[in-house]
Protein backbone atom coordinates (compact mmCIF):
# COMPACT_ATOMS: atom_id res chain seq x y z
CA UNK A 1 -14.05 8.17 25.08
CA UNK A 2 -14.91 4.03 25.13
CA UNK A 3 -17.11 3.63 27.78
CA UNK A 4 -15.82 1.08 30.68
CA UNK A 5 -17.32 -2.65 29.98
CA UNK A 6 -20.05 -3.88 32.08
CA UNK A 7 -20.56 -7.65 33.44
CA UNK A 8 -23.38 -7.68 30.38
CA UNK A 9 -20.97 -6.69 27.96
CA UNK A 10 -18.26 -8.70 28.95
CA UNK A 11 -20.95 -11.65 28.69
CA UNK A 12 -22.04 -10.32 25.37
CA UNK A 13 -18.08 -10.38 24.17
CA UNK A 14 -17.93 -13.63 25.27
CA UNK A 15 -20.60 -15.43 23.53
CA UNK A 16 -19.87 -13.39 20.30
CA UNK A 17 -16.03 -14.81 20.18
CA UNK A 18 -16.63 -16.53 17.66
CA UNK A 19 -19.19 -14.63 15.49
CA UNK A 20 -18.87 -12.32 13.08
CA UNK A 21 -16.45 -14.29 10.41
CA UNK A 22 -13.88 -16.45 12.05
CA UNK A 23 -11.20 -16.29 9.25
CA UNK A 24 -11.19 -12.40 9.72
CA UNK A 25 -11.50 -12.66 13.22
CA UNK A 26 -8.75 -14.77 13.61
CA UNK A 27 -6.27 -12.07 11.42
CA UNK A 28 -7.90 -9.31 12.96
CA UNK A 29 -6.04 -10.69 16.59
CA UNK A 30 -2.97 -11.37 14.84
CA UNK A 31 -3.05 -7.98 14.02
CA UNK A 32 -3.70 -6.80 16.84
CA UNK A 33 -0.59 -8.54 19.21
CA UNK A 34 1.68 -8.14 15.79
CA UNK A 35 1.61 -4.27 15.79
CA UNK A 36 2.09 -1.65 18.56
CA UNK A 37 -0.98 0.26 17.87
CA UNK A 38 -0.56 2.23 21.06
CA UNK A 39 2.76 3.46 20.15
CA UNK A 40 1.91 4.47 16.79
CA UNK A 41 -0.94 6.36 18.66
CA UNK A 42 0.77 7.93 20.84
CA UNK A 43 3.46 9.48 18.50
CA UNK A 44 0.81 10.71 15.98
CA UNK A 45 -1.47 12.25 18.80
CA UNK A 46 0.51 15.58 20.21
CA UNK A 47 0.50 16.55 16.26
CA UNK A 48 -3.19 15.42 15.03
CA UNK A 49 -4.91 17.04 18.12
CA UNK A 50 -5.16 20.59 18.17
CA UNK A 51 -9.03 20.33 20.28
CA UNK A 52 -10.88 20.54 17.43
CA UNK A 53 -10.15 17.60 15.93
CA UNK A 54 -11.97 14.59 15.69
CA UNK A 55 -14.05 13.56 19.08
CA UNK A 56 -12.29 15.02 22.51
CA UNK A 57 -10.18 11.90 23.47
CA UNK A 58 -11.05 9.66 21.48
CA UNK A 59 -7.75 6.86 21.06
CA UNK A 60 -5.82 8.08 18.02
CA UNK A 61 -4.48 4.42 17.52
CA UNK A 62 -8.45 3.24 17.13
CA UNK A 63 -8.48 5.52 14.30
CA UNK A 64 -5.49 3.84 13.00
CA UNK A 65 -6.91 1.01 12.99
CA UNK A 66 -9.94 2.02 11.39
CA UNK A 67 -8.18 3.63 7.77
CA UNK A 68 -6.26 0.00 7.36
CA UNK A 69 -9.39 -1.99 8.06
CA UNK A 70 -10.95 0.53 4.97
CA UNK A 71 -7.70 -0.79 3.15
CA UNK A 72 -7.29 -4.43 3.99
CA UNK A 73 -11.36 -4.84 3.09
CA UNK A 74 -11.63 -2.00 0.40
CA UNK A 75 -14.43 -0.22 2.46
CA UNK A 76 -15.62 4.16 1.56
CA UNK A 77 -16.10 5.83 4.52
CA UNK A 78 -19.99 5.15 5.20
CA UNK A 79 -19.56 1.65 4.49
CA UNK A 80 -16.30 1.34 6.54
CA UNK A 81 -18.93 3.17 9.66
CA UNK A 82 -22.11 0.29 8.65
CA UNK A 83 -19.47 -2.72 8.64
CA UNK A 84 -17.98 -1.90 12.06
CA UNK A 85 -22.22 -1.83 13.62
CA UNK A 86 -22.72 -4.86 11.42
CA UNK A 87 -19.35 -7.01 12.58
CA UNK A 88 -18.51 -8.23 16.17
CA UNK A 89 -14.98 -8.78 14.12
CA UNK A 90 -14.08 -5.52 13.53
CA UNK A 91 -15.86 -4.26 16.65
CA UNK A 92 -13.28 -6.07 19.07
CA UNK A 93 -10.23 -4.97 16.70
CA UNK A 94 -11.52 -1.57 17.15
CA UNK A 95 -12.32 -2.01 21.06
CA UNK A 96 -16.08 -1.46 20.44
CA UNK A 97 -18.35 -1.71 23.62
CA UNK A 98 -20.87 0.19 22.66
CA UNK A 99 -21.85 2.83 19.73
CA UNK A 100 -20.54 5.56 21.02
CA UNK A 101 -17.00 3.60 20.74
CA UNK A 102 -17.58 3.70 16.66
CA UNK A 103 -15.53 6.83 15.03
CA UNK A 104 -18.44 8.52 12.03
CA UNK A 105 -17.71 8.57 8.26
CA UNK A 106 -16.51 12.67 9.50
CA UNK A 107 -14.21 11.66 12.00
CA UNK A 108 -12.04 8.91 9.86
CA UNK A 109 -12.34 11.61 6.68
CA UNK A 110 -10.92 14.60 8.83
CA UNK A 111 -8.34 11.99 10.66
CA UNK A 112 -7.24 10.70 6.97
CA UNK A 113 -7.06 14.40 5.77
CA UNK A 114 -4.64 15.21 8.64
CA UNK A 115 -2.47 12.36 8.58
CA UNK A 116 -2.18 13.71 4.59
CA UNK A 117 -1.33 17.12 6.11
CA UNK A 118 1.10 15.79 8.53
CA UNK A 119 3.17 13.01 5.91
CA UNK A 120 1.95 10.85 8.31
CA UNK A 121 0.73 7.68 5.94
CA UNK A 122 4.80 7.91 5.37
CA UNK A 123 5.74 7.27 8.77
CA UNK A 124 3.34 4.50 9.00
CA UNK A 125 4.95 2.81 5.81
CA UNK A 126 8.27 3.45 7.67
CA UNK A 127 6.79 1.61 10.83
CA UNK A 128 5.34 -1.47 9.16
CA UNK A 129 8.72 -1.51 7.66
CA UNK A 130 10.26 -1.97 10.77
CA UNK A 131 8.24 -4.56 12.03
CA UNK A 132 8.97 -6.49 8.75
CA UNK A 133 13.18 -6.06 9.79
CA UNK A 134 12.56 -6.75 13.24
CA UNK A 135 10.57 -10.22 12.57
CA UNK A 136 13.45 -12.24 11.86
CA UNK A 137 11.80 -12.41 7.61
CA UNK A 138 14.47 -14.03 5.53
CA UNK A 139 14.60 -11.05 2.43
CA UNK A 140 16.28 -12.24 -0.59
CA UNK A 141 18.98 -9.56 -1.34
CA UNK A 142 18.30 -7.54 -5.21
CA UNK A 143 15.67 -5.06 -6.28
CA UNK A 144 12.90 -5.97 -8.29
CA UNK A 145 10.86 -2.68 -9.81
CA UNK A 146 7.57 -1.80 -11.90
CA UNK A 147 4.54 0.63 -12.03
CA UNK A 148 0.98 0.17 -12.65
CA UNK A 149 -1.28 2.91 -13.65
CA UNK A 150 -4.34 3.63 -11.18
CA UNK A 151 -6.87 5.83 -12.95
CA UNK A 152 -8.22 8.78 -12.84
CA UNK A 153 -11.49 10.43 -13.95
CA UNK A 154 -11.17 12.60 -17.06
CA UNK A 155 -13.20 15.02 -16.17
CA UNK A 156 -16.04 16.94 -17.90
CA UNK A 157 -16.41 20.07 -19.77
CA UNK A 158 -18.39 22.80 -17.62
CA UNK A 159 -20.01 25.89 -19.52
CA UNK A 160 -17.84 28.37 -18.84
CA UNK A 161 -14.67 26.31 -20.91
CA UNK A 162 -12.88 24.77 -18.23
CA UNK A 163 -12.87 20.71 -16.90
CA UNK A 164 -12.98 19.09 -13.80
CA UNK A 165 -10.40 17.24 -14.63
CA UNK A 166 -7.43 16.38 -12.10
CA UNK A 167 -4.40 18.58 -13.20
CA UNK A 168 -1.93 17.00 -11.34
CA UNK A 169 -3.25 13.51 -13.17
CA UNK A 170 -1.52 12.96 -16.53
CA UNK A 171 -2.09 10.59 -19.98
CA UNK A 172 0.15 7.57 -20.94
CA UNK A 173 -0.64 5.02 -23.71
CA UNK A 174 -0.45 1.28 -23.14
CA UNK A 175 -0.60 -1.85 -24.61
CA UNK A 176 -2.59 0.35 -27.12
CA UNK A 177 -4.73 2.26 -24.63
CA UNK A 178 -4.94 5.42 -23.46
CA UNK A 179 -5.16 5.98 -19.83
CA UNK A 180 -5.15 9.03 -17.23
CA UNK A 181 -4.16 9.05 -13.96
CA UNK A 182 -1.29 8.16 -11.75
CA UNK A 183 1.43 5.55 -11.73
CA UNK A 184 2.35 3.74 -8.55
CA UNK A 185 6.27 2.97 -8.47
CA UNK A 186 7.39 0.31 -5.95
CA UNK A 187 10.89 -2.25 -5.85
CA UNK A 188 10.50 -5.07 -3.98
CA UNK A 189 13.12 -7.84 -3.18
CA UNK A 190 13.51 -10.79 -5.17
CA UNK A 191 11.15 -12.46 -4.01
CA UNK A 192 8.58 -9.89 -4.46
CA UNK A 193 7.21 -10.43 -1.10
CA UNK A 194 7.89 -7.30 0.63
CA UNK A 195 7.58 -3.59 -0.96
CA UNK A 196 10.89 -1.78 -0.09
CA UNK A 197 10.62 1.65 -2.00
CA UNK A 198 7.61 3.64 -3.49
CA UNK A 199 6.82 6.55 -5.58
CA UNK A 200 4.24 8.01 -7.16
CA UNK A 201 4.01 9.87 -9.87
CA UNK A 202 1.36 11.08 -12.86
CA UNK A 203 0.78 8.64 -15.16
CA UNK A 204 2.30 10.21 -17.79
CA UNK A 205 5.99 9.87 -16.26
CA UNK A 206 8.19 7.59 -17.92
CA UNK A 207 8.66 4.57 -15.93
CA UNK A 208 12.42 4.83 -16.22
CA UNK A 209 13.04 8.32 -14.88
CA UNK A 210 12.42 6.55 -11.47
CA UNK A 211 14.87 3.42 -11.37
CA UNK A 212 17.97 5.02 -10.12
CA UNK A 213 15.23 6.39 -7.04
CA UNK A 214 13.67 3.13 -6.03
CA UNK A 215 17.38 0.97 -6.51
CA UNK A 216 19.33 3.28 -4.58
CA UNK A 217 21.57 1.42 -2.44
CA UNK A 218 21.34 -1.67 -4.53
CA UNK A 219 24.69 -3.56 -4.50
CA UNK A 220 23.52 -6.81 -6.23
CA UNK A 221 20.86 -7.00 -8.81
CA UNK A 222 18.31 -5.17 -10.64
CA UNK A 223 15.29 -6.56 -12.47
CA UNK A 224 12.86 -4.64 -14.20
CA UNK A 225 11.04 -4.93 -17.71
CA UNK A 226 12.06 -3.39 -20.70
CA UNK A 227 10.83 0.26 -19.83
CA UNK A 228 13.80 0.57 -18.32
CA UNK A 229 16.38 -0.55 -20.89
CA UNK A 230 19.56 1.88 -21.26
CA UNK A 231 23.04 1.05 -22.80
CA UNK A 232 24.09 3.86 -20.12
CA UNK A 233 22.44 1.99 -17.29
CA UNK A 234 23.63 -0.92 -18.31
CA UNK A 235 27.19 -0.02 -18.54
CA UNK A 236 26.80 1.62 -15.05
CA UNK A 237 25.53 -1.26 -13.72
CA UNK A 238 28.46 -3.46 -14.64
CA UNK A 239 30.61 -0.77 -13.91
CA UNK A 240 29.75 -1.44 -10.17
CA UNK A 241 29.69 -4.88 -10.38
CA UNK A 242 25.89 -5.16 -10.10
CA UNK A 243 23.66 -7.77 -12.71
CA UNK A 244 21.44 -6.34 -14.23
CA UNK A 245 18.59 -8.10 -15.07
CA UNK A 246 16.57 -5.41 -17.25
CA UNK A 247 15.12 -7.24 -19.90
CA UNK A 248 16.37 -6.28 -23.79
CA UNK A 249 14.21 -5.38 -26.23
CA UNK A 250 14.16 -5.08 -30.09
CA UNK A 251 15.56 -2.15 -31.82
CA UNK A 252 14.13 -1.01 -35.02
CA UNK A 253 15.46 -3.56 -38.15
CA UNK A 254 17.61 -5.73 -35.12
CA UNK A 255 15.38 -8.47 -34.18
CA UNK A 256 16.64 -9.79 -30.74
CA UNK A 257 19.02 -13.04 -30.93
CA UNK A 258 18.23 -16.52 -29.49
CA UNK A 259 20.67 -16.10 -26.37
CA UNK A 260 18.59 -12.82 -25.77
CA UNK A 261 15.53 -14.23 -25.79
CA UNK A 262 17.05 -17.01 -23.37
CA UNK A 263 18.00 -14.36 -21.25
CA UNK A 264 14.94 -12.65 -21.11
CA UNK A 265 12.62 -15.67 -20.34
CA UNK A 266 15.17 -16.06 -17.60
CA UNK A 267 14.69 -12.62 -16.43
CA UNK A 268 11.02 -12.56 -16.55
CA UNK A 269 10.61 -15.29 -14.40
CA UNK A 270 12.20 -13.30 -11.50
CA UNK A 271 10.71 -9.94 -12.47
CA UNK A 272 7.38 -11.52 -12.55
CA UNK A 273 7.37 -11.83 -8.63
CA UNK A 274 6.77 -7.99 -8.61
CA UNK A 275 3.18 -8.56 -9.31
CA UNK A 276 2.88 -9.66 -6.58
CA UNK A 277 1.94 -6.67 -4.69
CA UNK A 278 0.10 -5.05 -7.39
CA UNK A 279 -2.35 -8.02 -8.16
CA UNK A 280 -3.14 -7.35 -3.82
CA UNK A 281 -3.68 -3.83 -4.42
CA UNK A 282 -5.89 -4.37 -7.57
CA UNK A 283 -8.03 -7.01 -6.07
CA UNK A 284 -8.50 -4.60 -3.02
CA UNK A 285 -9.96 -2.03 -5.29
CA UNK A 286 -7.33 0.21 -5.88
CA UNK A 287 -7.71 0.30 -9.51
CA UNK A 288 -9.11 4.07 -9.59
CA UNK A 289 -7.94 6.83 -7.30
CA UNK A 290 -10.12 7.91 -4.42
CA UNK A 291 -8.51 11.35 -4.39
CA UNK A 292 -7.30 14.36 -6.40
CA UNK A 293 -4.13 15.75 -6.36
CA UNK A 294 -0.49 14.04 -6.03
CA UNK A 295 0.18 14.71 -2.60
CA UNK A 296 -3.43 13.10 -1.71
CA UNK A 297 -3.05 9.88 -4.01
CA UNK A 298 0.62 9.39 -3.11
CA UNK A 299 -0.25 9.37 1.04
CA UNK A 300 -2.77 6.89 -0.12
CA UNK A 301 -0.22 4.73 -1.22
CA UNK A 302 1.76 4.59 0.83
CA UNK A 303 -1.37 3.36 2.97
CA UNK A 304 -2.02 0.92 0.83
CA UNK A 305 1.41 -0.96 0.41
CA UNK A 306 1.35 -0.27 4.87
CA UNK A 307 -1.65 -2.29 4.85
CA UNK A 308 -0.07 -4.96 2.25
CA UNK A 309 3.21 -5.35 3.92
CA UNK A 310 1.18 -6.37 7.29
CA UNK A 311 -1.26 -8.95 4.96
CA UNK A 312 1.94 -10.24 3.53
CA UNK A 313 3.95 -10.22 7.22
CA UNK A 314 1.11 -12.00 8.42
CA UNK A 315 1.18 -14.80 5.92
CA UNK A 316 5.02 -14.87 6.05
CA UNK A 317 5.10 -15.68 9.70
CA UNK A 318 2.64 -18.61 9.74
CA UNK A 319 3.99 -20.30 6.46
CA UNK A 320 7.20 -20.31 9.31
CA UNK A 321 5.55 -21.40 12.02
CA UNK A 322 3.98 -23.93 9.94
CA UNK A 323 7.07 -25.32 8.27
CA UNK A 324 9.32 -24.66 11.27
């Protein structure tokens, strides 16, 4: 349980205000009056605590906290436990008076584990979600989709025959290289700000097998590369009065025409905006799974893209109240 502040401590706070990074300081509050962390707390709490989780009492919305400052600064466990003694920053997001206040490497591995168990990461996409509808962001109507490939380790042999490889992982071949792993599968909106819809799958699942999931719903337009080419999804498309702005691509002895190739650079420059969220995710890290198993990697995820859609929120609201 935090320990109550003392006239030192509140002193201490005080002439720290400013320490420990200003820039991430200054997000870390935004943060911290944009979401109701409290809330989200209290609805996970009556499932995650069972009296032998975790410490007894210890706020289940500080440990919220805690898994998207590992995402938002691409910290393991230990480190994630050595940054929060080493930064006044993240010690008042966290509501740190003391050490005692600071949730162990154990506690934010078992509380990660269980939120896995629960579906939980899910229900904190859903919530971040919300706060995107409810703040008023202007979200430019058509689907936008695309999957990147996060690796996985291949494994090695062990002496009695079998690997240590990740079953659940699979192989795909791109731009003529072989990887393993999984693929992440996300649609934004046009303007590839804001992730609507994610999936994930192994690696070696065609791209294509998951449009039709993460358009659903779409009445407008659909933009996607040319993995996802089909005369049948084409015609379908039209059929309900939907563009489709899947880009074409050559056909063995048919070379595409000049008004295709128009068309496609005309395409691309939309679909491009998906990379948006991807290029976030890879710079955070997130370019080999932490995990094994789908059900493990795909919480993760959607932990991830939780932790992007608040970055991105965050931006999006003071380019506004900038410009407004």
């Amino acid at each position: 349980m935090p320990s109550q502040s003392s006239p030192m401590s509140s002193l201490f706070s005080y002439l720290m205000a400013d320490k420990g990074g200003r820039k991430t300081g200054a997000f870390l509050d935004r943060m911290e009056s944009l979401v109701p962390w409290k809330e989200i707390g209290d609805e996970l709490a009556p499932a995650l605590y069972d009296g032998t989780f975790g410490r007894p009492g210890f706020p289940t919305h500080v440990l919220v906290k805690a898994v998207l400052l590992q995402t938002w600064y691409g910290l393991s466990d230990p480190e994630l436990e050595e940054q929060v003694l080493d930064r006044v920053s993240f010690q008042r997001f966290l509501g740190v008076v003391n050490r005692e206040d600071i949730p162990d490497e154990t506690t934010i591995c078992r509380f990660r584990g269980k939120l896995v168990e629960l579906g939980a990461m899910r229900e904190l996409f859903d919530v971040v979600q919300g706060l995107v509808h409810e703040s008023g962001m202007l979200v430019k109507p058509g689907t936008i989709v695309d999957a990147t490939i996060i690796e996985a380790p291949r494994g090695r042999k062990r002496q009695d025959g079998t690997k240590t490889r990740d079953t659940e992982a699979g192989f795909t071949r791109k731009n003529g290289r072989h990887f393993h792993g999984y693929k992440i599968h996300v649609a934004t909106d046009l303007s590839g700000r804001f992730v609507r819809r994610l999936t994930v799958t192994s690696a070696s699942v065609h791209d294509s097998t998951r449009l039709d999931e993460l358009a659903a719903g779409e009445t407008t337009s659909v933009f996607g590369d040319k993995a996802y080419v089909s005369r049948e999804r084409k015609r379908d498309m039209r059929q309900r009065n939907i563009f489709c702005g899947v880009l074409d691509r050559t056909v063995r002895g048919h070379a595409l025409s000049s008004r295709q190739e128009k068309r496609n650079r005309q395409k691309s420059s939309v679909r491009a905006h998906v990379e948006h969220p991807f290029a976030w995710v890879k710079k955070m890290g997130h370019r080999v799974v932490r995990y094994r198993g789908l059900a493990k990697n795909t919480a993760h995820a959607f932990l991830i893209f939780a932790a992007y859609q608040l970055k991105r929120l965050d931006a999006e609201l003071r380019t506004a109240a900038q410009t407004g």
